[in-house]
N, C-alpha and C. Protein backbone atom coordinates (compact mmCIF):
# COMPACT_ATOMS: atom_id res chain seq x y z
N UNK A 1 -63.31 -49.80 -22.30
CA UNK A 1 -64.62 -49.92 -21.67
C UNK A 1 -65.62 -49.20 -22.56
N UNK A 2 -66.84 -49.58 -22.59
CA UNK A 2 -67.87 -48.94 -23.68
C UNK A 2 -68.69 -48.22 -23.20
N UNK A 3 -69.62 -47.71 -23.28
CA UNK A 3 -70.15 -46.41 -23.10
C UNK A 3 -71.08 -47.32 -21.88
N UNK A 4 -71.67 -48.37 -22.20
CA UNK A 4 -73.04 -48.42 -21.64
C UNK A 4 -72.21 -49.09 -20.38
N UNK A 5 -71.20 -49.38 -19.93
CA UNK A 5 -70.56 -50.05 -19.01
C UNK A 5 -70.00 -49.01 -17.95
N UNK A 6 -69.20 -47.93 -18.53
CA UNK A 6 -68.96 -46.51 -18.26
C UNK A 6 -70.30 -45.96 -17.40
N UNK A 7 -71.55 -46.12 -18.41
CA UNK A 7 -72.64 -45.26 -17.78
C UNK A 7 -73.15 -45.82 -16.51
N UNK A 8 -72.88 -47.48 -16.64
CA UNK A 8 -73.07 -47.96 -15.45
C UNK A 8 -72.30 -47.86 -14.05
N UNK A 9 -71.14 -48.14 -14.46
CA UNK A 9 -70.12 -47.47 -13.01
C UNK A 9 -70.42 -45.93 -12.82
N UNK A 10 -70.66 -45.55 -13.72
CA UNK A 10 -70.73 -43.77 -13.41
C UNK A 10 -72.08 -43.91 -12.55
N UNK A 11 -73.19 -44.61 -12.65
CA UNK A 11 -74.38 -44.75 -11.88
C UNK A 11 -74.03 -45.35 -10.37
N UNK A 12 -73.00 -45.98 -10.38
CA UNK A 12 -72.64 -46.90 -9.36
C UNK A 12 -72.10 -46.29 -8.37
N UNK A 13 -70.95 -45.77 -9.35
CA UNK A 13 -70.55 -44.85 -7.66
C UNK A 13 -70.47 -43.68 -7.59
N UNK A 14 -70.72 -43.05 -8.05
CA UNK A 14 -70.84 -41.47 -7.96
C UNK A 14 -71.97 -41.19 -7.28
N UNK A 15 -71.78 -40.54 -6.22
CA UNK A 15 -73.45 -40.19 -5.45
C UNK A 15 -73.55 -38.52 -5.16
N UNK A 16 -72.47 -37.57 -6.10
CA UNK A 16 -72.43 -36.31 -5.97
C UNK A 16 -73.23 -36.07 -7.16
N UNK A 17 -74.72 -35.52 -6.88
CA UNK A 17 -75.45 -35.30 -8.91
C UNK A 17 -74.98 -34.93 -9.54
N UNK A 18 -73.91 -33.35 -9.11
CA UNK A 18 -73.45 -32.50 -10.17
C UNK A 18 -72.43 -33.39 -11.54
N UNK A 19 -71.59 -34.03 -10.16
CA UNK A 19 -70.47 -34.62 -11.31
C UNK A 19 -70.76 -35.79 -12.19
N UNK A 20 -72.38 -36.46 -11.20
CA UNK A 20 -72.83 -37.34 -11.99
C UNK A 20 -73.11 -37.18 -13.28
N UNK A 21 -73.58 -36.00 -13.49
CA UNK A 21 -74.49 -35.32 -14.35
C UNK A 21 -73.36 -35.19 -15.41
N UNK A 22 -72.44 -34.25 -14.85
CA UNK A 22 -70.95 -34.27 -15.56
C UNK A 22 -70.09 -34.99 -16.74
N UNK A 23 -70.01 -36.19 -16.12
CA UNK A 23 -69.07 -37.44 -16.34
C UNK A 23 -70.39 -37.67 -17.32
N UNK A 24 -71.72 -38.19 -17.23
CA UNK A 24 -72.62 -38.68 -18.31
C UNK A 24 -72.48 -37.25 -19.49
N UNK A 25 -72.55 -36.55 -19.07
CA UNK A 25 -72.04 -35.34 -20.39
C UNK A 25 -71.21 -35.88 -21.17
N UNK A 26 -69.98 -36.03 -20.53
CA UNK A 26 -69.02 -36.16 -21.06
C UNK A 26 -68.91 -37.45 -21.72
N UNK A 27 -69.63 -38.72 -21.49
CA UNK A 27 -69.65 -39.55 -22.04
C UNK A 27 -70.38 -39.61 -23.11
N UNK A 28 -71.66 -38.96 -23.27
CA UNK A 28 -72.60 -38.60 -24.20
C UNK A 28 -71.75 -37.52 -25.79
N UNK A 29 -70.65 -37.12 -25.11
CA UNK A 29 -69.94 -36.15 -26.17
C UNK A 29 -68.43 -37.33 -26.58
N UNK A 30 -68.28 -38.35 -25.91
CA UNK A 30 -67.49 -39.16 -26.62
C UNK A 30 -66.06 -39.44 -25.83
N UNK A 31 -65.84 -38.27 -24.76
CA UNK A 31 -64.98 -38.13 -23.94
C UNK A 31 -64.64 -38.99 -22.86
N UNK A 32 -64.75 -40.75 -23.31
CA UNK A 32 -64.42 -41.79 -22.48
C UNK A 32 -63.45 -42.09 -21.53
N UNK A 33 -62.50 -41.61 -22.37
CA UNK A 33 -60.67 -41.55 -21.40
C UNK A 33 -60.71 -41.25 -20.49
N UNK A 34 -61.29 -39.16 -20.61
CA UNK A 34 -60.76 -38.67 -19.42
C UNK A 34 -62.26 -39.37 -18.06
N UNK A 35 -63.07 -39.27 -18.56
CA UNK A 35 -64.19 -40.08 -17.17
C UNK A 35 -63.69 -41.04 -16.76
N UNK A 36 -62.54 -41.61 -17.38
CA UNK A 36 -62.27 -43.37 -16.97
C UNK A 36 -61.14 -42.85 -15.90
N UNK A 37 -60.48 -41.74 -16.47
CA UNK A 37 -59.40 -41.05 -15.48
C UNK A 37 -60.15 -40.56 -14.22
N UNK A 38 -61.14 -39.58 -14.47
CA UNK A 38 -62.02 -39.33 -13.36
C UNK A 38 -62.55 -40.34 -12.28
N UNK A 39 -63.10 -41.33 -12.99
CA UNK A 39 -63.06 -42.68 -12.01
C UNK A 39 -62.39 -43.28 -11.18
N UNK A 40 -61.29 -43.22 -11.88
CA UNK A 40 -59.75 -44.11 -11.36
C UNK A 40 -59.63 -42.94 -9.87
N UNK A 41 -59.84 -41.45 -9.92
CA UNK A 41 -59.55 -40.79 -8.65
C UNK A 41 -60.30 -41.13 -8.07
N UNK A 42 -61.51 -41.03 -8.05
CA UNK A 42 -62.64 -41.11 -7.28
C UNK A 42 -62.32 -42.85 -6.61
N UNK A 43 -61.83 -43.56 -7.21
CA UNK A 43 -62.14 -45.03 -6.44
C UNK A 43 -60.54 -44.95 -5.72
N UNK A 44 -59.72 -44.07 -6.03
CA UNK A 44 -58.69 -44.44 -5.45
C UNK A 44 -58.92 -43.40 -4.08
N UNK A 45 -59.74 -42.26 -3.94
CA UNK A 45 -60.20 -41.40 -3.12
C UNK A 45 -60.94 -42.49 -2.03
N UNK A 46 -61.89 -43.30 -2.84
CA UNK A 46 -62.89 -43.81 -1.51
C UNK A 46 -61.82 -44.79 -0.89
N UNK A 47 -60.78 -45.56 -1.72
CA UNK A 47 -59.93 -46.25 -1.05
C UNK A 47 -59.52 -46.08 0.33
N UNK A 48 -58.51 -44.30 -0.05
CA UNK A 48 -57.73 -43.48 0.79
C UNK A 48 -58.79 -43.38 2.10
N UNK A 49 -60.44 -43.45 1.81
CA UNK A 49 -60.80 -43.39 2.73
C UNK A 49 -60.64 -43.99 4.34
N UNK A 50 -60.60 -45.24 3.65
CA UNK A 50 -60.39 -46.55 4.19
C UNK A 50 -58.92 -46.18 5.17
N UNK A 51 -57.80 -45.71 4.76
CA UNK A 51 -56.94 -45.93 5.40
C UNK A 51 -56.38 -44.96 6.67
N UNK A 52 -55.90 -45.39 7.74
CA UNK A 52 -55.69 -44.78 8.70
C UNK A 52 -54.88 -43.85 8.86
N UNK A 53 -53.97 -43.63 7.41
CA UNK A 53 -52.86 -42.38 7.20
C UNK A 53 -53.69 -41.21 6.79
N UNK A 54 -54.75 -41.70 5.91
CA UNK A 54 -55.79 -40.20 5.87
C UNK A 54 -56.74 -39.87 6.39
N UNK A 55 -56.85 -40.18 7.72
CA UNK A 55 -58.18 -39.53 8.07
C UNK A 55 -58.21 -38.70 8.81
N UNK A 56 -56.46 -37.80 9.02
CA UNK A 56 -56.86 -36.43 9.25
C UNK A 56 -56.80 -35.89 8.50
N UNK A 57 -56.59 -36.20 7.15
CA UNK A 57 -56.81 -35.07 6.08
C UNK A 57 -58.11 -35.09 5.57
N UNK A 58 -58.94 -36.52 5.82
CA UNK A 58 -60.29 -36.28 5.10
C UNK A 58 -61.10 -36.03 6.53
N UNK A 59 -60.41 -35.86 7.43
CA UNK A 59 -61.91 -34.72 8.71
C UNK A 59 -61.35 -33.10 8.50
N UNK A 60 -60.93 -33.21 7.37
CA UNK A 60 -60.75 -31.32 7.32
C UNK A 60 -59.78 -30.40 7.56
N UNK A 61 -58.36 -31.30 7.82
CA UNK A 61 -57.36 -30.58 8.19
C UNK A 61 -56.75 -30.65 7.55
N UNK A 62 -55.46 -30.14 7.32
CA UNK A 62 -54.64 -29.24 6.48
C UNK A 62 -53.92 -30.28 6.66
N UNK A 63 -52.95 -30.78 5.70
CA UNK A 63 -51.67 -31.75 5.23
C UNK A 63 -50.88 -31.12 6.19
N UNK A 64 -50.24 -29.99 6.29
CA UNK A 64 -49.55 -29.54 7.41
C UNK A 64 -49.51 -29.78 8.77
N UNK A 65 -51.10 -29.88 8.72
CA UNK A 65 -51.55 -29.85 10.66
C UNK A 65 -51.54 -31.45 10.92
N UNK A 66 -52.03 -31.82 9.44
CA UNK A 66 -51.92 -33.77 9.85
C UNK A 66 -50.34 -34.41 10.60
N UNK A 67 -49.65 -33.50 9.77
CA UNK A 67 -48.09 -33.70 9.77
C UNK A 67 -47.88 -33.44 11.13
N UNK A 68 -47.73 -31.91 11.16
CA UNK A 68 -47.52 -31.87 12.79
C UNK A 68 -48.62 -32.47 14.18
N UNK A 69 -49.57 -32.95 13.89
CA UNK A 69 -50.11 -33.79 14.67
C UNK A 69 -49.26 -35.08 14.76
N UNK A 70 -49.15 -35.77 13.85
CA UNK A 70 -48.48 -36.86 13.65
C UNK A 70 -47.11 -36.89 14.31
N UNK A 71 -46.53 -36.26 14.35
CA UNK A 71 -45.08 -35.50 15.17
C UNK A 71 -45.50 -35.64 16.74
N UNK A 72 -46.44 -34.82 16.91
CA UNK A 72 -46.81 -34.60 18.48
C UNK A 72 -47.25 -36.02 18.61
N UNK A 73 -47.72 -37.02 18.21
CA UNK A 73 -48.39 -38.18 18.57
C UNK A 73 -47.24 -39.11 18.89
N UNK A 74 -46.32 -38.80 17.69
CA UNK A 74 -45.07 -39.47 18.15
C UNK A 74 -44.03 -39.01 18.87
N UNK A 75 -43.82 -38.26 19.40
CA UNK A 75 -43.10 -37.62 20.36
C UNK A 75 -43.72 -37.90 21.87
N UNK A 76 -44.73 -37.72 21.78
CA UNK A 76 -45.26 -37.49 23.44
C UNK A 76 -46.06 -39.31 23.45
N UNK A 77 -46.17 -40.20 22.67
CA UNK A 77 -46.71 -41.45 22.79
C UNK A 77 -46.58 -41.92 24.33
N UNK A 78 -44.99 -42.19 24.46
CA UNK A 78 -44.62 -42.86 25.55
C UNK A 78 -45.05 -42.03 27.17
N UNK A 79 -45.51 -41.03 26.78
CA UNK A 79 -45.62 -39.97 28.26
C UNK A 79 -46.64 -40.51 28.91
N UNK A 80 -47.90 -40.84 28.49
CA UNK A 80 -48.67 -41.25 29.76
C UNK A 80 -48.29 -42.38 30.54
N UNK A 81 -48.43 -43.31 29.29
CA UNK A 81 -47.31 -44.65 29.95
C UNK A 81 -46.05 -44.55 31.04
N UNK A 82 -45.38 -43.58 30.89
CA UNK A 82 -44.17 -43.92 31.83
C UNK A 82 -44.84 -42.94 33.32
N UNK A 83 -46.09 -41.97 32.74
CA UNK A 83 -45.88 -41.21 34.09
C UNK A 83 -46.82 -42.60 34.98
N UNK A 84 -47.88 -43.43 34.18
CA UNK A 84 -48.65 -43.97 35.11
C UNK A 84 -47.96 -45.01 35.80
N UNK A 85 -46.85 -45.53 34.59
CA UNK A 85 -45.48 -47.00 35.27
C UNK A 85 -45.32 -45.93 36.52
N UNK A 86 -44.46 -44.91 36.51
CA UNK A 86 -43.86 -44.04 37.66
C UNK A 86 -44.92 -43.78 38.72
N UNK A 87 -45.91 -43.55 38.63
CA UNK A 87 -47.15 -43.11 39.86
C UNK A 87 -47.55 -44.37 40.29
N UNK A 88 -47.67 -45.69 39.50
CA UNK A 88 -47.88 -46.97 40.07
C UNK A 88 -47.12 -47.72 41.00
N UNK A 89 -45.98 -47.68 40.05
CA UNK A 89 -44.64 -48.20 40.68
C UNK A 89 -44.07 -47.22 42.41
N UNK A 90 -44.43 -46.13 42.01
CA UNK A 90 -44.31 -45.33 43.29
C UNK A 90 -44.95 -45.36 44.64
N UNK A 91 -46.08 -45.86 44.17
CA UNK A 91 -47.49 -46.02 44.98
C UNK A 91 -47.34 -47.19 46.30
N UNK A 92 -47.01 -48.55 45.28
CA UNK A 92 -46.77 -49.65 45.30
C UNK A 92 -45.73 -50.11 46.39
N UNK A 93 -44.44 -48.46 45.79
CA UNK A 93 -43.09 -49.19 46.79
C UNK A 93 -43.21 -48.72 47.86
N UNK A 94 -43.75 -47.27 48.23
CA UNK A 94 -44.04 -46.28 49.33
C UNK A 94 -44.88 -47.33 49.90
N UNK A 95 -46.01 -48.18 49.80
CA UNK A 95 -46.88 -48.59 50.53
C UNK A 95 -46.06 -50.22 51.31
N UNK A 96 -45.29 -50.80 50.19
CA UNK A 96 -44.31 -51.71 51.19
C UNK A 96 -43.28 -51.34 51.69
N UNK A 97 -42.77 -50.27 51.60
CA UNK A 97 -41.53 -49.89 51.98
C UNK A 97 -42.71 -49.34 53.38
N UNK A 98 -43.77 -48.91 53.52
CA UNK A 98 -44.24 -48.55 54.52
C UNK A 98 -44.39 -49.65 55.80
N UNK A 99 -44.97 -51.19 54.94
CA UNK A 99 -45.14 -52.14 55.51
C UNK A 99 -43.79 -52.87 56.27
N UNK A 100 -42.90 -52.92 55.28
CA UNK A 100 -41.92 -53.82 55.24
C UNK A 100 -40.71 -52.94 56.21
N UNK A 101 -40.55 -51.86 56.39
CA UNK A 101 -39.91 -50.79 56.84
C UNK A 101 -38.71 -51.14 56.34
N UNK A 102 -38.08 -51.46 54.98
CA UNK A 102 -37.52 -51.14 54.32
C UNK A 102 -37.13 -51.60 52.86
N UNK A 103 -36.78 -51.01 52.14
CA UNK A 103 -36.54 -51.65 50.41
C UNK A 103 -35.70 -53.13 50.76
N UNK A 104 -35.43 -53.14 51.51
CA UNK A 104 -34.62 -54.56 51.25
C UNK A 104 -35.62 -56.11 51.58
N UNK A 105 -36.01 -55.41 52.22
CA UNK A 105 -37.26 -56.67 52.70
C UNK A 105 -38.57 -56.94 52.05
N UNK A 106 -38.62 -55.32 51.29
CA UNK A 106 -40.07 -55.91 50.32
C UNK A 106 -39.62 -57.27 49.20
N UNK A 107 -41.05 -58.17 49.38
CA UNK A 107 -40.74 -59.33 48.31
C UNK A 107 -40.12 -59.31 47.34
N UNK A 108 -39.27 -60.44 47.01
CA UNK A 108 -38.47 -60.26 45.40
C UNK A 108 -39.94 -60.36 44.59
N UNK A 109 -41.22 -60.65 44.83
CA UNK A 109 -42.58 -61.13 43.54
C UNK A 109 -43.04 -59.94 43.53
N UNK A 110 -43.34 -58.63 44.28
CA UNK A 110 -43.61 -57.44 44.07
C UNK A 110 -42.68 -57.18 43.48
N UNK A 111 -41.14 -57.22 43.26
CA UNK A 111 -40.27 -56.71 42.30
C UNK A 111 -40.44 -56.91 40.79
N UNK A 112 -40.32 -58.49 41.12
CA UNK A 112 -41.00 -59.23 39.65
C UNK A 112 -41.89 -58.24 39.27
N UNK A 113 -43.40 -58.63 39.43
CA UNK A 113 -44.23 -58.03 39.39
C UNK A 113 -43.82 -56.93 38.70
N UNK A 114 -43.59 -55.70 38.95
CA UNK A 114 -43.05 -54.61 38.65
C UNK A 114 -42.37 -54.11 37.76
N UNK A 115 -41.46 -55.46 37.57
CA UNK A 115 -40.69 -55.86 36.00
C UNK A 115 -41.08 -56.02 35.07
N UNK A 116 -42.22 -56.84 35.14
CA UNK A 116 -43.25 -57.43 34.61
C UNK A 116 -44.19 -56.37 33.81
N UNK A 117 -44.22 -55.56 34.65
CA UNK A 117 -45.71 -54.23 34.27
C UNK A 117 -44.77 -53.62 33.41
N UNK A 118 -43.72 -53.35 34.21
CA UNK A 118 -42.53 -51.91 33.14
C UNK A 118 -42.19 -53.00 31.99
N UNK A 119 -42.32 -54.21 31.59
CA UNK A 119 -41.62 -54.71 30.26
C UNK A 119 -42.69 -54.58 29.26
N UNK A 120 -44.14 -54.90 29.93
CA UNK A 120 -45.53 -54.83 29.16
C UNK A 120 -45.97 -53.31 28.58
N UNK A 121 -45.33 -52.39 29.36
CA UNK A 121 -45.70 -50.98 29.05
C UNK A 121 -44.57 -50.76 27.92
N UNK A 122 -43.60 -50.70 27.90
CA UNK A 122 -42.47 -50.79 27.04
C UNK A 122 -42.79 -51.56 26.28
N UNK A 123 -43.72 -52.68 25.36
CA UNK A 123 -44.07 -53.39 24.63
C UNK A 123 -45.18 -52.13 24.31
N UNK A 124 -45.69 -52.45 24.73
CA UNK A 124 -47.13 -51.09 24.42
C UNK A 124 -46.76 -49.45 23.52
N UNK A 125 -45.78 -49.26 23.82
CA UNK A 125 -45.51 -47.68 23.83
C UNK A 125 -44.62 -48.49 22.61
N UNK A 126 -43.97 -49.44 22.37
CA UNK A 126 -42.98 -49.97 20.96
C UNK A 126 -44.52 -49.69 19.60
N UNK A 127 -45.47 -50.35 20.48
CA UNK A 127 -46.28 -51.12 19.03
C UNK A 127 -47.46 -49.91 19.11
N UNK A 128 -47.54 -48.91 20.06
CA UNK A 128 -47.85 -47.77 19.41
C UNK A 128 -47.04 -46.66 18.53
N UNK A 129 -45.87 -47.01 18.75
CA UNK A 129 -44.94 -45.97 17.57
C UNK A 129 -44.64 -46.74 16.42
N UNK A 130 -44.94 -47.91 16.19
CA UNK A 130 -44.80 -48.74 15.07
C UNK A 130 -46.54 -48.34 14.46
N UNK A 131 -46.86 -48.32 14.74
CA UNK A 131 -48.44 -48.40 14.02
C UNK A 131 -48.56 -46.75 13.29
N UNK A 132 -47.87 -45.83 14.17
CA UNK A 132 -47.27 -44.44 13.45
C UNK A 132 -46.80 -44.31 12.25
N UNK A 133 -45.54 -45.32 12.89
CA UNK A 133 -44.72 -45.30 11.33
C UNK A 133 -45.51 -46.16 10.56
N UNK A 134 -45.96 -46.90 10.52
CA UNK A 134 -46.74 -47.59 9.18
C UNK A 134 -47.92 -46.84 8.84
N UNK A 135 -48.53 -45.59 9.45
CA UNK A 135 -49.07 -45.35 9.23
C UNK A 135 -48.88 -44.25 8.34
N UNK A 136 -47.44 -43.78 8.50
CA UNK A 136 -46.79 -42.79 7.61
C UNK A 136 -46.29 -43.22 6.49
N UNK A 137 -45.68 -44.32 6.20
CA UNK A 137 -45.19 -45.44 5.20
C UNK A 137 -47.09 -45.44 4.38
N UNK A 138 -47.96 -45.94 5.35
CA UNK A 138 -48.88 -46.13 3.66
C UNK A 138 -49.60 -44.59 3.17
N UNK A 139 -50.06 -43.28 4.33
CA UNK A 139 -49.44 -42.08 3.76
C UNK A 139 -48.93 -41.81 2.37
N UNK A 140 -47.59 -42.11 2.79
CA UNK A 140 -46.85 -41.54 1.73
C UNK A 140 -47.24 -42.59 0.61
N UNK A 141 -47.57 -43.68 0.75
CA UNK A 141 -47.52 -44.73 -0.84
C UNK A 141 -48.65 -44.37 -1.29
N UNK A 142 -50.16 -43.81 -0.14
CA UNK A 142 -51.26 -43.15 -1.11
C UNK A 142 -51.00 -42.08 -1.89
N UNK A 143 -49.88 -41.14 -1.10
CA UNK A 143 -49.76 -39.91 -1.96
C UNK A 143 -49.29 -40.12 -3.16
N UNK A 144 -48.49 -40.76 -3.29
CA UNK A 144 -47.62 -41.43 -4.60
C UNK A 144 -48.45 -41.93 -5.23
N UNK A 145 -49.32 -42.57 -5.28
CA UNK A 145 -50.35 -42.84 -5.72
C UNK A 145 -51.45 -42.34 -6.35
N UNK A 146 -51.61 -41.32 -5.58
CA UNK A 146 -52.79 -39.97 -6.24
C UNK A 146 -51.79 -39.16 -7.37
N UNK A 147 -50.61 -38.92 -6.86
CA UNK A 147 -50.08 -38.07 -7.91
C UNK A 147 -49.71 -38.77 -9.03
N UNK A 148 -49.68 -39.81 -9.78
CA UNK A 148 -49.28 -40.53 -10.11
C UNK A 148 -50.96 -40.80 -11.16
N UNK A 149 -51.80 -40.84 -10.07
CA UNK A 149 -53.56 -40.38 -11.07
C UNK A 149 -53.32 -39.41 -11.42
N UNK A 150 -53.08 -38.30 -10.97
CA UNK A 150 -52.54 -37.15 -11.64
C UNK A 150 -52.09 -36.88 -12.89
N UNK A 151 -51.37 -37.94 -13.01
CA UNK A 151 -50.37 -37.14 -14.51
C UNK A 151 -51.63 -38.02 -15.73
């Protein structure tokens, strides 16, 4: 890449002055490579922006705390879900078992029904712990990635 093409992406996306200022130094002294290296982070940075594995590390938190957030998210996912299936489903049978004066006589379509809700919530609570793990899978392929600008 040549200088005046360089000076142009360096105009393009850099919107921090200092490093703007920087990188045109450095191009002005002949030092093309490493700005082209500098670039390559910076566009692979605004990338990372974009993706949903980093954006607790780019609102300010610690790789550690992302981690153990990420843990707690997946661990406790399924809890609201099963307590609201359980408080619904509870609600539901107490109120025909009230009507019906007993479990054997409430409708087999309120059962359905019921089947129905608990198979949809169990679909729900699957494709929220899948969206976790893929979210840890591209994570880790950005990190590999940055370090990899690195060398």
């Amino acid at each position: 890449m040549d200088d005046k093409e360089l000076i142009k992406r360096i105009m393009e996306e850099v919107k921090d002055e200092k490093l703007r200022e920087e990188l045109l130094r450095r191009v002005a002294k002949g030092e093309g490579e490493s700005v082209e290296k500098i670039l390559k982070k910076i566009e692979h940075r605004l990338k990372a922006q974009d993706s949903l594995a980093k954006q607790e590390i780019m609102y300010g938190r610690t790789e550690k705390i992302a981690k153990l957030r990420w843990w707690g998210d997946l661990l406790f996912t399924p809890v609201p879900y099963i307590l609201f299936y359980v408080l619904f489903s509870g609600i539901i049978l107490f109120w025909s078992y009230d009507i019906y004066g007993s479990f054997a006589r409430i409708p087999k379509l309120t059962w359905f029904l019921l089947g129905i809700m608990g198979m949809l919530i169990i679909g729900q609570i699957m494709i929220d712990i899948y969206y976790l793990l893929e979210g840890k899978k591209e994570y880790e392929r950005r990190k590999k990635e940055e370090e990899e600008l690195e060398k």
